[in-house]
C-alpha atoms as a PDB file:
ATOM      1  CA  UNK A   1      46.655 146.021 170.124  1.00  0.00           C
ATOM      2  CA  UNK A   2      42.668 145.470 170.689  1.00  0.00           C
ATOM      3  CA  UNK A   3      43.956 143.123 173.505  1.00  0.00           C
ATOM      4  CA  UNK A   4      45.524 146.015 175.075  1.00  0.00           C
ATOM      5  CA  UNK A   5      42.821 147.884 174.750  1.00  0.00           C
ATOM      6  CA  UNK A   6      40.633 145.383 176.271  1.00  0.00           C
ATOM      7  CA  UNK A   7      42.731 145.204 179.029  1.00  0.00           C
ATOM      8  CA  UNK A   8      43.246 149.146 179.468  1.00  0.00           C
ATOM      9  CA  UNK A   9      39.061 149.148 179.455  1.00  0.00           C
ATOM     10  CA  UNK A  10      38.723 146.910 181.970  1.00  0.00           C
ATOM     11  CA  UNK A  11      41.276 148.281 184.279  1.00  0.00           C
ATOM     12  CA  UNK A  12      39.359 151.697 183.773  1.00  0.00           C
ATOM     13  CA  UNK A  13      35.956 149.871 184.706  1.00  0.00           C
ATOM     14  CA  UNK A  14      37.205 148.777 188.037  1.00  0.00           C
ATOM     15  CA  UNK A  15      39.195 151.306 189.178  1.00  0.00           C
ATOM     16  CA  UNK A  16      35.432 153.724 188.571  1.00  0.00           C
ATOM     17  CA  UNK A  17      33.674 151.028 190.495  1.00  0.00           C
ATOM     18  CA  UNK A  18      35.789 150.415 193.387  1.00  0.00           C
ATOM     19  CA  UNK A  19      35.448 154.030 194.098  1.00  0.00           C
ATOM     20  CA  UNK A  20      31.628 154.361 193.691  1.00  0.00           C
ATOM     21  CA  UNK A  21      31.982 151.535 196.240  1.00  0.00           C
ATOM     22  CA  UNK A  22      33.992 153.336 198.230  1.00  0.00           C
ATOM     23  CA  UNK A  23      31.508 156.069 198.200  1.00  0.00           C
ATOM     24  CA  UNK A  24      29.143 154.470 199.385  1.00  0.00           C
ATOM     25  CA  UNK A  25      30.686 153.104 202.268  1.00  0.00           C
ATOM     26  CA  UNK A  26      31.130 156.260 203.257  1.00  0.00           C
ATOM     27  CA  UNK A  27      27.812 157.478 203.020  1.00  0.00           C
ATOM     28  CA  UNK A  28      26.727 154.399 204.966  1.00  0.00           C
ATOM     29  CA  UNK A  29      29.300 155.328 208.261  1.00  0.00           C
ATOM     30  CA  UNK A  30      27.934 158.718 208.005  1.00  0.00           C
ATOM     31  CA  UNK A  31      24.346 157.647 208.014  1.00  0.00           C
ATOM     32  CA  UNK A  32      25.034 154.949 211.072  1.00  0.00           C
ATOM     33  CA  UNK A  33      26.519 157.720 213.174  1.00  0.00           C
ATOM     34  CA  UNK A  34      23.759 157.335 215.304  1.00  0.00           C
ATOM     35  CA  UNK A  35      19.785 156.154 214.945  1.00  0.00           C
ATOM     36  CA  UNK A  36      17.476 156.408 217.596  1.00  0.00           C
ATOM     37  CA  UNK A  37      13.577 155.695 217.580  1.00  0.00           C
ATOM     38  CA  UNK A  38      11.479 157.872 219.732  1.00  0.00           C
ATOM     39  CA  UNK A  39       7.960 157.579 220.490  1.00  0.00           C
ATOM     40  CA  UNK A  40       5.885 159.082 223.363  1.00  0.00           C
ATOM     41  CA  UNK A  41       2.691 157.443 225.314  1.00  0.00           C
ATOM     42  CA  UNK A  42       0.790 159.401 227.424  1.00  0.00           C
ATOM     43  CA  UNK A  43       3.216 161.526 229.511  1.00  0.00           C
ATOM     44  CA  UNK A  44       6.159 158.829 229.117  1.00  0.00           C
ATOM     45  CA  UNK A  45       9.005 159.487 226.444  1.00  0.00           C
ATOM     46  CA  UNK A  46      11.187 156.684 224.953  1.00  0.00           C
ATOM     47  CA  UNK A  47      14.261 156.390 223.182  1.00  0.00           C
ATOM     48  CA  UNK A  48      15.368 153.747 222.105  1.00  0.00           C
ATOM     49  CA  UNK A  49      18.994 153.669 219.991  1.00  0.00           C
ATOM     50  CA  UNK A  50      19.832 151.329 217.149  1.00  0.00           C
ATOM     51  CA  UNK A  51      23.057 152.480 216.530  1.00  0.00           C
ATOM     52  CA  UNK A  52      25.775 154.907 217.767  1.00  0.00           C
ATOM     53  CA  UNK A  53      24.934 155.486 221.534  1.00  0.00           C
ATOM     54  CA  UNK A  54      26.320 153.296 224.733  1.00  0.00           C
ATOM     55  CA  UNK A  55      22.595 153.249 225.494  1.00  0.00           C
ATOM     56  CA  UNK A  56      20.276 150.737 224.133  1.00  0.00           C
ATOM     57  CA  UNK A  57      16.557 152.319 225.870  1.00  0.00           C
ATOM     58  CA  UNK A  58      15.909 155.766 227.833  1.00  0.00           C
ATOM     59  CA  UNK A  59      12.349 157.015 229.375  1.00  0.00           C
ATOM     60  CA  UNK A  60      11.734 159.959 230.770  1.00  0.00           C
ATOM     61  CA  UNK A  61       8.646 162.129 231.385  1.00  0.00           C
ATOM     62  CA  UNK A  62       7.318 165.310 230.383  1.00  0.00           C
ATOM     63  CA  UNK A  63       8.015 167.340 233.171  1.00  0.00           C
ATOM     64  CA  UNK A  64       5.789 170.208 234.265  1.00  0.00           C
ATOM     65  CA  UNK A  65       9.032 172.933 234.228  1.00  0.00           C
ATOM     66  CA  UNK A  66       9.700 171.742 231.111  1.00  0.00           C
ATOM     67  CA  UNK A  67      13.408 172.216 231.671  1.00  0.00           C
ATOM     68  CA  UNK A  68      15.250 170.680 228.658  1.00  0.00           C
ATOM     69  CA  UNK A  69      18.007 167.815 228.669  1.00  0.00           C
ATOM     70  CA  UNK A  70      21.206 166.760 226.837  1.00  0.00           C
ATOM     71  CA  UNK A  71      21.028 163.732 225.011  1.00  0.00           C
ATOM     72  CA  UNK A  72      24.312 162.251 223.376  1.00  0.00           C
ATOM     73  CA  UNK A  73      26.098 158.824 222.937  1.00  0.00           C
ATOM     74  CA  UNK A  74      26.092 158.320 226.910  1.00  0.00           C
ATOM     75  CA  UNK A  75      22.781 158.937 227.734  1.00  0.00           C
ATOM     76  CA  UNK A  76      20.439 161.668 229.093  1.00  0.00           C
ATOM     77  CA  UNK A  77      21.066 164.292 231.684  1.00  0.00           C
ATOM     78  CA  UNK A  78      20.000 167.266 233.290  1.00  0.00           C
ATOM     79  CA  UNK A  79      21.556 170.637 231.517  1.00  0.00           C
ATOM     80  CA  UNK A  80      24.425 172.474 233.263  1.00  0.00           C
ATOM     81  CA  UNK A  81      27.142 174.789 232.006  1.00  0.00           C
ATOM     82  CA  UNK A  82      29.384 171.427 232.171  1.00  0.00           C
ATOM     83  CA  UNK A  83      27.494 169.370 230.318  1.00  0.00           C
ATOM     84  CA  UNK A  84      26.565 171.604 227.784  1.00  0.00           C
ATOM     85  CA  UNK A  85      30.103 172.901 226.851  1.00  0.00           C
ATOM     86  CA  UNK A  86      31.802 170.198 227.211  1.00  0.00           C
ATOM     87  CA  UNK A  87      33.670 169.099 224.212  1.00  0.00           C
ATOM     88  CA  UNK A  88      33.118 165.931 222.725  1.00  0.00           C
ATOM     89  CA  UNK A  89      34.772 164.150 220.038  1.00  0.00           C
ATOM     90  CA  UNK A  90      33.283 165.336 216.721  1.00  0.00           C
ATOM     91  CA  UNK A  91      32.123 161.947 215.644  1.00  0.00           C
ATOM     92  CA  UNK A  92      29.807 161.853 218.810  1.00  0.00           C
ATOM     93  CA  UNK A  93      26.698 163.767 219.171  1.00  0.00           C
ATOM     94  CA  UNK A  94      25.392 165.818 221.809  1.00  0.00           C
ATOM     95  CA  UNK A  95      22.102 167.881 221.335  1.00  0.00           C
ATOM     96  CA  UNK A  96      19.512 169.449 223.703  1.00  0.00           C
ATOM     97  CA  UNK A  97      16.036 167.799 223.785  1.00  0.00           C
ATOM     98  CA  UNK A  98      13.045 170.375 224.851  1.00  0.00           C
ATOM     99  CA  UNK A  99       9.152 168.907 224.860  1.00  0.00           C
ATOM    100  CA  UNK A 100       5.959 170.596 225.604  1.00  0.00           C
ATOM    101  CA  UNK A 101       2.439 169.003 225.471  1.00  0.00           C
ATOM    102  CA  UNK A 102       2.836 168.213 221.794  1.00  0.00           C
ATOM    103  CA  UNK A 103       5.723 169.351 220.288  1.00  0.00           C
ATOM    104  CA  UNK A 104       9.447 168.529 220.310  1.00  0.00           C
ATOM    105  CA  UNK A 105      12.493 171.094 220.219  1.00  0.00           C
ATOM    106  CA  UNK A 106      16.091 169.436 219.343  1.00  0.00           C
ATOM    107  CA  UNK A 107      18.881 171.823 218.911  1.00  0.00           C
ATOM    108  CA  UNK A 108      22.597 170.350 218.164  1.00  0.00           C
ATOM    109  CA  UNK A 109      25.762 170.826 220.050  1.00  0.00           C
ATOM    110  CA  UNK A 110      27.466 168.680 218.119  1.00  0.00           C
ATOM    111  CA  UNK A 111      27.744 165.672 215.562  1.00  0.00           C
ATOM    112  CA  UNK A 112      24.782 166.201 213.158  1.00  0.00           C
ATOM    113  CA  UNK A 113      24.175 168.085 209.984  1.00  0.00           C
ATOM    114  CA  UNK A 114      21.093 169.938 211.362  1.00  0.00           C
ATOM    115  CA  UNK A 115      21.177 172.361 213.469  1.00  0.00           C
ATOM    116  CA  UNK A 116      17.488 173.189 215.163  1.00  0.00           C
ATOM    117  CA  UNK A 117      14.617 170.736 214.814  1.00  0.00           C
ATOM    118  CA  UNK A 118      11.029 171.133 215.694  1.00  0.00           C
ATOM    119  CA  UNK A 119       8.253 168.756 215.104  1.00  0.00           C
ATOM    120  CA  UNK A 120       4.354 167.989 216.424  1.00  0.00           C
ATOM    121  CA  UNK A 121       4.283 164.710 218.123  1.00  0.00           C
ATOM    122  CA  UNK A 122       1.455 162.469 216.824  1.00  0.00           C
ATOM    123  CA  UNK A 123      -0.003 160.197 219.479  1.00  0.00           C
ATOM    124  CA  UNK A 124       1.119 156.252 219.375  1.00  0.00           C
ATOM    125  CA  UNK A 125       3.656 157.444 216.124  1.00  0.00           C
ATOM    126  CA  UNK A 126       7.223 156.745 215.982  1.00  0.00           C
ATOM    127  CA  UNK A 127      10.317 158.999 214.946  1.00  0.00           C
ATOM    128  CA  UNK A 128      13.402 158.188 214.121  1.00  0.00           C
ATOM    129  CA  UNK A 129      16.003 160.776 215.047  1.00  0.00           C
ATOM    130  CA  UNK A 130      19.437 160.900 213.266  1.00  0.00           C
ATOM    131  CA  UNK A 131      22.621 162.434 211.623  1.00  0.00           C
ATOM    132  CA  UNK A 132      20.748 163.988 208.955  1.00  0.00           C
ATOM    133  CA  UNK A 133      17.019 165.171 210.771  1.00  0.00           C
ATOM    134  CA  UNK A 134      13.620 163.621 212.313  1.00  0.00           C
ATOM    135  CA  UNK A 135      11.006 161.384 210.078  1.00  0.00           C
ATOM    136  CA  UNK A 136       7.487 159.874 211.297  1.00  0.00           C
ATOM    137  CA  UNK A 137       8.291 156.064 210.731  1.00  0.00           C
ATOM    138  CA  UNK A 138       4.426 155.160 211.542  1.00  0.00           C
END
């Protein structure tokens, strides 16, 4: 009988951990959806993505219209009623990138849990941008 037990216990033990495991793979995909470090020198932007993009490094400078672009898995691009409404898979994400002198507007089409971002950017600092928001790396 205490064998049986034993053996009940154990069989209870694993099953919890293999689905705490579980868990936390899935916390991991959803936090790898995409990573990309930004940083900005002088009037110069770059982006570069760790993970989840077909790009590896974008630049781009602040332009005096400050007309905003579409950043998603593909790249960057100019804003048009195409490119903005076109539907994407729901894994990807697509979200519209604004900059003035100092600051940085993001707003999401698509693919992230935020939904409007807005942040000062520090000269020589890095950001990471992802799935969940913006931090100041260093």
């Amino acid at each position: 009988m205490k064998n049986k037990k034993l053996h009940l216990f154990t069989f209870i033990i694993l099953v919890l951990l293999s689905t705490s495991l579980d868990a936390q793979n899935d916390k991991t995909i959803l936090n790898d959806r995409f990573s990309i470090l930004f940083n900005k020198k002088k009037n110069q932007f770059k982006l570069e993505c760790k993970s989840g993009c077909d790009w590896k490094e974008l630049t781009f400078k602040n332009r005096k219209n400050k007309k905003p672009y579409l950043l998603n898995k593909a790249g960057i691009s100019k804003i048009s009623k195409t490119t903005e409404h076109t539907n994407n898979d729901s894994s990807d994400f697509k979200f519209i990138v604004k900059t003035t002198k100092d600051k940085m507007f993001l707003t999401s089409k698509n693919g992230t849990a935020w939904t409007n971002l807005s942040f000062t950017i520090l000269k020589e600092k890095q950001y990471k941008i992802n799935y969940f928001g913006v931090a100041l790396i260093h």
